[in-house]
PDB file of N, CA and C in Angstrom:
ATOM      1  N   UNK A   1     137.363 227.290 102.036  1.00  0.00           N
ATOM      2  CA  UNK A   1     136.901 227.224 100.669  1.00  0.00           C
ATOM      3  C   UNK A   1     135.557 227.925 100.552  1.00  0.00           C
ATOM      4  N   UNK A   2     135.516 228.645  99.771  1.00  0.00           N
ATOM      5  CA  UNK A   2     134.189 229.345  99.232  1.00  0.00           C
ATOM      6  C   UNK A   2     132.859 228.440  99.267  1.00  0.00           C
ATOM      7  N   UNK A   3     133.142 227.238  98.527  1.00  0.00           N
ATOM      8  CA  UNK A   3     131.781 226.507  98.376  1.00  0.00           C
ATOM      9  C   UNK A   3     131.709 225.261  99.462  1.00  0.00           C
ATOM     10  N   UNK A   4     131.748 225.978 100.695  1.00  0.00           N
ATOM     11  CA  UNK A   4     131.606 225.421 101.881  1.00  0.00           C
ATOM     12  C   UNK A   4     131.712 223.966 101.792  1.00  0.00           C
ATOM     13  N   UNK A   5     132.455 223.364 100.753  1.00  0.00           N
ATOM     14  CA  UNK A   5     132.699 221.903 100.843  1.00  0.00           C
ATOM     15  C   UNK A   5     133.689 220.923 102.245  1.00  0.00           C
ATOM     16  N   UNK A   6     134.594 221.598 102.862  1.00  0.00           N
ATOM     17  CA  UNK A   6     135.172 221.048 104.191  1.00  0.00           C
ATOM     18  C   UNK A   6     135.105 222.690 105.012  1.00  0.00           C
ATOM     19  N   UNK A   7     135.399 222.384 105.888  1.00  0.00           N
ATOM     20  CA  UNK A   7     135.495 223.277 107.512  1.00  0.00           C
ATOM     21  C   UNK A   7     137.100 223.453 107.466  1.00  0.00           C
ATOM     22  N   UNK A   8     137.019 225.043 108.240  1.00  0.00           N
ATOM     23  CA  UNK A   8     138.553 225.310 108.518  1.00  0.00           C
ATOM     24  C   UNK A   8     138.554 224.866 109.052  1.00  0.00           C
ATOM     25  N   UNK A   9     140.130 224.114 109.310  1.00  0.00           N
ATOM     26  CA  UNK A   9     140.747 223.731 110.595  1.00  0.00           C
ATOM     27  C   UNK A   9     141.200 224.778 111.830  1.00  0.00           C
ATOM     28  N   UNK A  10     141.597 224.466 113.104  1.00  0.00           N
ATOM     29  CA  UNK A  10     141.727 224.993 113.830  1.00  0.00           C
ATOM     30  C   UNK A  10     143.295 226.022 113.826  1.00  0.00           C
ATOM     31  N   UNK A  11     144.460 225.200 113.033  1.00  0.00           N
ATOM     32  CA  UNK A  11     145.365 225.945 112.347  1.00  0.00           C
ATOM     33  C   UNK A  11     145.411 227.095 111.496  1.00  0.00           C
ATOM     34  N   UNK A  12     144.205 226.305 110.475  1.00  0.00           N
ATOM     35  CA  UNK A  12     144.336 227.593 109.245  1.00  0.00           C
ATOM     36  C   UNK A  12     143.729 228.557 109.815  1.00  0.00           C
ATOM     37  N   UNK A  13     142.583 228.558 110.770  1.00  0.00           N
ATOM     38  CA  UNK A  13     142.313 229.649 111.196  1.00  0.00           C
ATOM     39  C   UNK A  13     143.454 230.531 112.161  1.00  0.00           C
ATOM     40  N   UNK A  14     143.704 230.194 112.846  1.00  0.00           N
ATOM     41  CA  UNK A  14     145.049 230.779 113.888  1.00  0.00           C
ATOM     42  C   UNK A  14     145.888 231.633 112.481  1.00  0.00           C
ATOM     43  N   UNK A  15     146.279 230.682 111.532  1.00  0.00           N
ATOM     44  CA  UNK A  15     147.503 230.982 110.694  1.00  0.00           C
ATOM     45  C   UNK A  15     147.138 232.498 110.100  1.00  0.00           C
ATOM     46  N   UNK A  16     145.667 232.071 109.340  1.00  0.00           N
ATOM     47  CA  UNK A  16     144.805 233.402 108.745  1.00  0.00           C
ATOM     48  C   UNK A  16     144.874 234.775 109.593  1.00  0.00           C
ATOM     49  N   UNK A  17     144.354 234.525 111.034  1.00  0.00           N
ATOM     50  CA  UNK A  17     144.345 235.363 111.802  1.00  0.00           C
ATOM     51  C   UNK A  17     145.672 236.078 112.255  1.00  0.00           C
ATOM     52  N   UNK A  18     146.884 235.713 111.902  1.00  0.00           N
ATOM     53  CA  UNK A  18     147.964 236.087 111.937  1.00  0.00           C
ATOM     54  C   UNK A  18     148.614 236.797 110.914  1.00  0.00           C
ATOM     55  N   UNK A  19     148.325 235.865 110.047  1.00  0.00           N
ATOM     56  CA  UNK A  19     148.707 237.336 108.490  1.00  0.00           C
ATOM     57  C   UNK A  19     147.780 238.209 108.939  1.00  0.00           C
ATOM     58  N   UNK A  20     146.550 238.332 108.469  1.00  0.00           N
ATOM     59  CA  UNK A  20     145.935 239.818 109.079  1.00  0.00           C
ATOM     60  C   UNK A  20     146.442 240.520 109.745  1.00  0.00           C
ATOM     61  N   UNK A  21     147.276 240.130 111.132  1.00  0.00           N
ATOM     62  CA  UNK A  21     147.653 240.744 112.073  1.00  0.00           C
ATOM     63  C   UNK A  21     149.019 241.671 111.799  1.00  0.00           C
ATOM     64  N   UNK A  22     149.421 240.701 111.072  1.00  0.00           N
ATOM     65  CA  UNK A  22     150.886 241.417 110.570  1.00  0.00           C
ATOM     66  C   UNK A  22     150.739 242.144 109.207  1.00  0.00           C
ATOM     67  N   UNK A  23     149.253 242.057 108.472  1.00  0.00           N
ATOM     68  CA  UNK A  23     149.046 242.983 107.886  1.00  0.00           C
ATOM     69  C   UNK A  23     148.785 244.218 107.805  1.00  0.00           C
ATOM     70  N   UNK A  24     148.273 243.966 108.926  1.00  0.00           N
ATOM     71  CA  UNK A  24     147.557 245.758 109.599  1.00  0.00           C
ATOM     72  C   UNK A  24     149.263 245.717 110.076  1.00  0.00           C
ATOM     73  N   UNK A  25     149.630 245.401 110.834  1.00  0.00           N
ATOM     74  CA  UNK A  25     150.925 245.555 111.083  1.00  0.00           C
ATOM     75  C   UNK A  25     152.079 246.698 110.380  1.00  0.00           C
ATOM     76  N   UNK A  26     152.073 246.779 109.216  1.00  0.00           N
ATOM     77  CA  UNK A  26     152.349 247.695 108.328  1.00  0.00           C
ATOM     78  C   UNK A  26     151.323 249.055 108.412  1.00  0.00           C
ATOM     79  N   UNK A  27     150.761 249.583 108.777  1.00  0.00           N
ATOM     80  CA  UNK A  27     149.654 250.457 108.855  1.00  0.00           C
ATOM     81  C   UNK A  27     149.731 251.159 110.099  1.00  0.00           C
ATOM     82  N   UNK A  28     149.074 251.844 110.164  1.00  0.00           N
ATOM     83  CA  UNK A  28     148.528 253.141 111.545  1.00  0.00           C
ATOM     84  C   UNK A  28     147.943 252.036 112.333  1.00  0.00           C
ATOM     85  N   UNK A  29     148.268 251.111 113.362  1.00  0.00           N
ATOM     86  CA  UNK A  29     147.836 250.205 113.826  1.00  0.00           C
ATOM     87  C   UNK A  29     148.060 250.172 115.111  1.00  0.00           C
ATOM     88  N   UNK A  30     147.264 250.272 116.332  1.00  0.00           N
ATOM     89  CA  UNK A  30     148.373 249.617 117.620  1.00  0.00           C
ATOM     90  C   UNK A  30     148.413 247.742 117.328  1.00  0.00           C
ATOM     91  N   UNK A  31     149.862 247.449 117.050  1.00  0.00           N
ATOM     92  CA  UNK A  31     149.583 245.565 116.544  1.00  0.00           C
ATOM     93  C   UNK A  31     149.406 245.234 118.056  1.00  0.00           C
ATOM     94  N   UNK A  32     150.002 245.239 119.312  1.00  0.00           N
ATOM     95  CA  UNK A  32     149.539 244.677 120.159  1.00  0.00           C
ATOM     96  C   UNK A  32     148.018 244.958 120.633  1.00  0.00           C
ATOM     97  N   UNK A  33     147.202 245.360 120.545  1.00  0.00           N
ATOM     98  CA  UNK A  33     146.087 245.252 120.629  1.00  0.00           C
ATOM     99  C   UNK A  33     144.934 244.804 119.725  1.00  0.00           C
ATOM    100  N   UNK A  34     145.963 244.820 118.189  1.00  0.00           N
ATOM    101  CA  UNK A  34     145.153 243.881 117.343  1.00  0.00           C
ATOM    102  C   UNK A  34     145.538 242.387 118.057  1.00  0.00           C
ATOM    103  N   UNK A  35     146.566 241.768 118.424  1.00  0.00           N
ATOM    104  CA  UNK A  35     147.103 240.200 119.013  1.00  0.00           C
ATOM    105  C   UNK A  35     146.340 240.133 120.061  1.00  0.00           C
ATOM    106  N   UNK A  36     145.981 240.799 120.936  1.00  0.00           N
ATOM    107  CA  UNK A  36     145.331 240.965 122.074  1.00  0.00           C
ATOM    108  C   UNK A  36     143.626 240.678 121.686  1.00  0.00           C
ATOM    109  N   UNK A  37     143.490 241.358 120.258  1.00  0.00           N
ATOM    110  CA  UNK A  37     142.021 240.946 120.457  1.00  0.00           C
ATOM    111  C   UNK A  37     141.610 239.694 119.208  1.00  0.00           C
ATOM    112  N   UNK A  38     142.677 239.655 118.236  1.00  0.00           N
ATOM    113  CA  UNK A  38     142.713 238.003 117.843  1.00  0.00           C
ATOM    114  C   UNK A  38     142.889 237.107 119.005  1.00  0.00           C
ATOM    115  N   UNK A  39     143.845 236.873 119.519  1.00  0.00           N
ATOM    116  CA  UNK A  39     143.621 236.495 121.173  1.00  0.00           C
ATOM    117  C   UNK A  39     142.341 235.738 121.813  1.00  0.00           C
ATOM    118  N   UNK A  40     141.612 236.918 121.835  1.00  0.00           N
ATOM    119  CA  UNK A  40     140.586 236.873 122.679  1.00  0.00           C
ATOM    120  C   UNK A  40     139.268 236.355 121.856  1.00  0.00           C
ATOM    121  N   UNK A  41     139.670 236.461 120.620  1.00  0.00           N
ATOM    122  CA  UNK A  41     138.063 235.892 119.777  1.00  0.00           C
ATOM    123  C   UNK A  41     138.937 234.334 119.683  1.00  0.00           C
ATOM    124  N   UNK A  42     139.969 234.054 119.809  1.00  0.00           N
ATOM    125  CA  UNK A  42     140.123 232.578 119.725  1.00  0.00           C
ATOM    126  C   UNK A  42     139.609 231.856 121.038  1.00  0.00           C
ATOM    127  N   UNK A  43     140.156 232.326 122.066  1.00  0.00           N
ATOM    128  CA  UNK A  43     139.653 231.617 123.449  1.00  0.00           C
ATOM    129  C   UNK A  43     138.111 231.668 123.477  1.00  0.00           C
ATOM    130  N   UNK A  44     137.145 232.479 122.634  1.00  0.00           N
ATOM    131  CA  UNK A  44     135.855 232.071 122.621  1.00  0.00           C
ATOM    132  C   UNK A  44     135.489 230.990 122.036  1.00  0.00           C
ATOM    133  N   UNK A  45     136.236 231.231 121.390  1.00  0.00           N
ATOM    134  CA  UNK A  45     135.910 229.926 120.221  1.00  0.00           C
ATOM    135  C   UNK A  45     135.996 228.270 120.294  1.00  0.00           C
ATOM    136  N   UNK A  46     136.625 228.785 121.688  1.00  0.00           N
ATOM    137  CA  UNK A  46     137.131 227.440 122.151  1.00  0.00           C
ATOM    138  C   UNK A  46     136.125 226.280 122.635  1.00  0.00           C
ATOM    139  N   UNK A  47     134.990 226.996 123.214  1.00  0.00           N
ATOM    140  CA  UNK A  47     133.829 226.727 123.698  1.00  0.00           C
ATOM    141  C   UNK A  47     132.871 226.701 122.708  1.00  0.00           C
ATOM    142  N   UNK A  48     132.913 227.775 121.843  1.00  0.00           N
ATOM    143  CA  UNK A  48     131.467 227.814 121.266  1.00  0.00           C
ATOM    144  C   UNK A  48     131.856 227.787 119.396  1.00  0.00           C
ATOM    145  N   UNK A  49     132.945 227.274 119.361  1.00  0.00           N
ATOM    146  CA  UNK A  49     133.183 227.156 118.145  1.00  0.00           C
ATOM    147  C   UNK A  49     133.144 228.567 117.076  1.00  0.00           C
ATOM    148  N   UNK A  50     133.204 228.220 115.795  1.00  0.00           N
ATOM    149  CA  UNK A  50     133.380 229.477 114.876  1.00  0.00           C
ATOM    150  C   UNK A  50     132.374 229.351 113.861  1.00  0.00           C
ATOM    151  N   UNK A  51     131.206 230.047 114.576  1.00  0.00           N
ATOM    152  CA  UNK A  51     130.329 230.570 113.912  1.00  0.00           C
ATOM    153  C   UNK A  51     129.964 231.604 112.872  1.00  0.00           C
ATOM    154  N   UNK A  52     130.007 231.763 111.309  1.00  0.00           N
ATOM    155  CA  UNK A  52     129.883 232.950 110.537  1.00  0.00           C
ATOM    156  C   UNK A  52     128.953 233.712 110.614  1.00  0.00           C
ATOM    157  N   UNK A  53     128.911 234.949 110.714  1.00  0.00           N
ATOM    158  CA  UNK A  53     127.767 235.566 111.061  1.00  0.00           C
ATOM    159  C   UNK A  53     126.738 235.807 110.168  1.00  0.00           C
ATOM    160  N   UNK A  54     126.842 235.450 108.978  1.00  0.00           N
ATOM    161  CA  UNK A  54     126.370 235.379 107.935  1.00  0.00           C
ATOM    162  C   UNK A  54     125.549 233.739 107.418  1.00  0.00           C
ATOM    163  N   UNK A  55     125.563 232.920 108.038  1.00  0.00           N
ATOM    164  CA  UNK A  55     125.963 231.820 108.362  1.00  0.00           C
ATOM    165  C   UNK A  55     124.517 231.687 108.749  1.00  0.00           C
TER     166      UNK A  55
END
């Protein structure tokens, strides 16, 4: 939600990060290396949570 009233869950984020994926998906894309690097920003996250950079 925009007005930072609750926190994503750990789903909606995964879920989000997956349309994206299959959005570029349609496009000039390599998709396995977009999955590969959604992937890899989740297993960070695992530890250090999901920080906005803006945030």
């Amino acid at each position: 939600m925009l007005d930072q009233s609750r926190r994503e869950t750990a789903v909606e984020h995964s879920w989000h990060l997956a349309m994206y994926a299959l959005l570029l998906a349609s496009g000039p894309v390599n998709t396995e290396r977009v999955i590969k690097m959604l992937l890899l920003h989740d297993v960070v996250e695992v530890d250090a949570g999901d920080f906005p950079i803006h945030g």
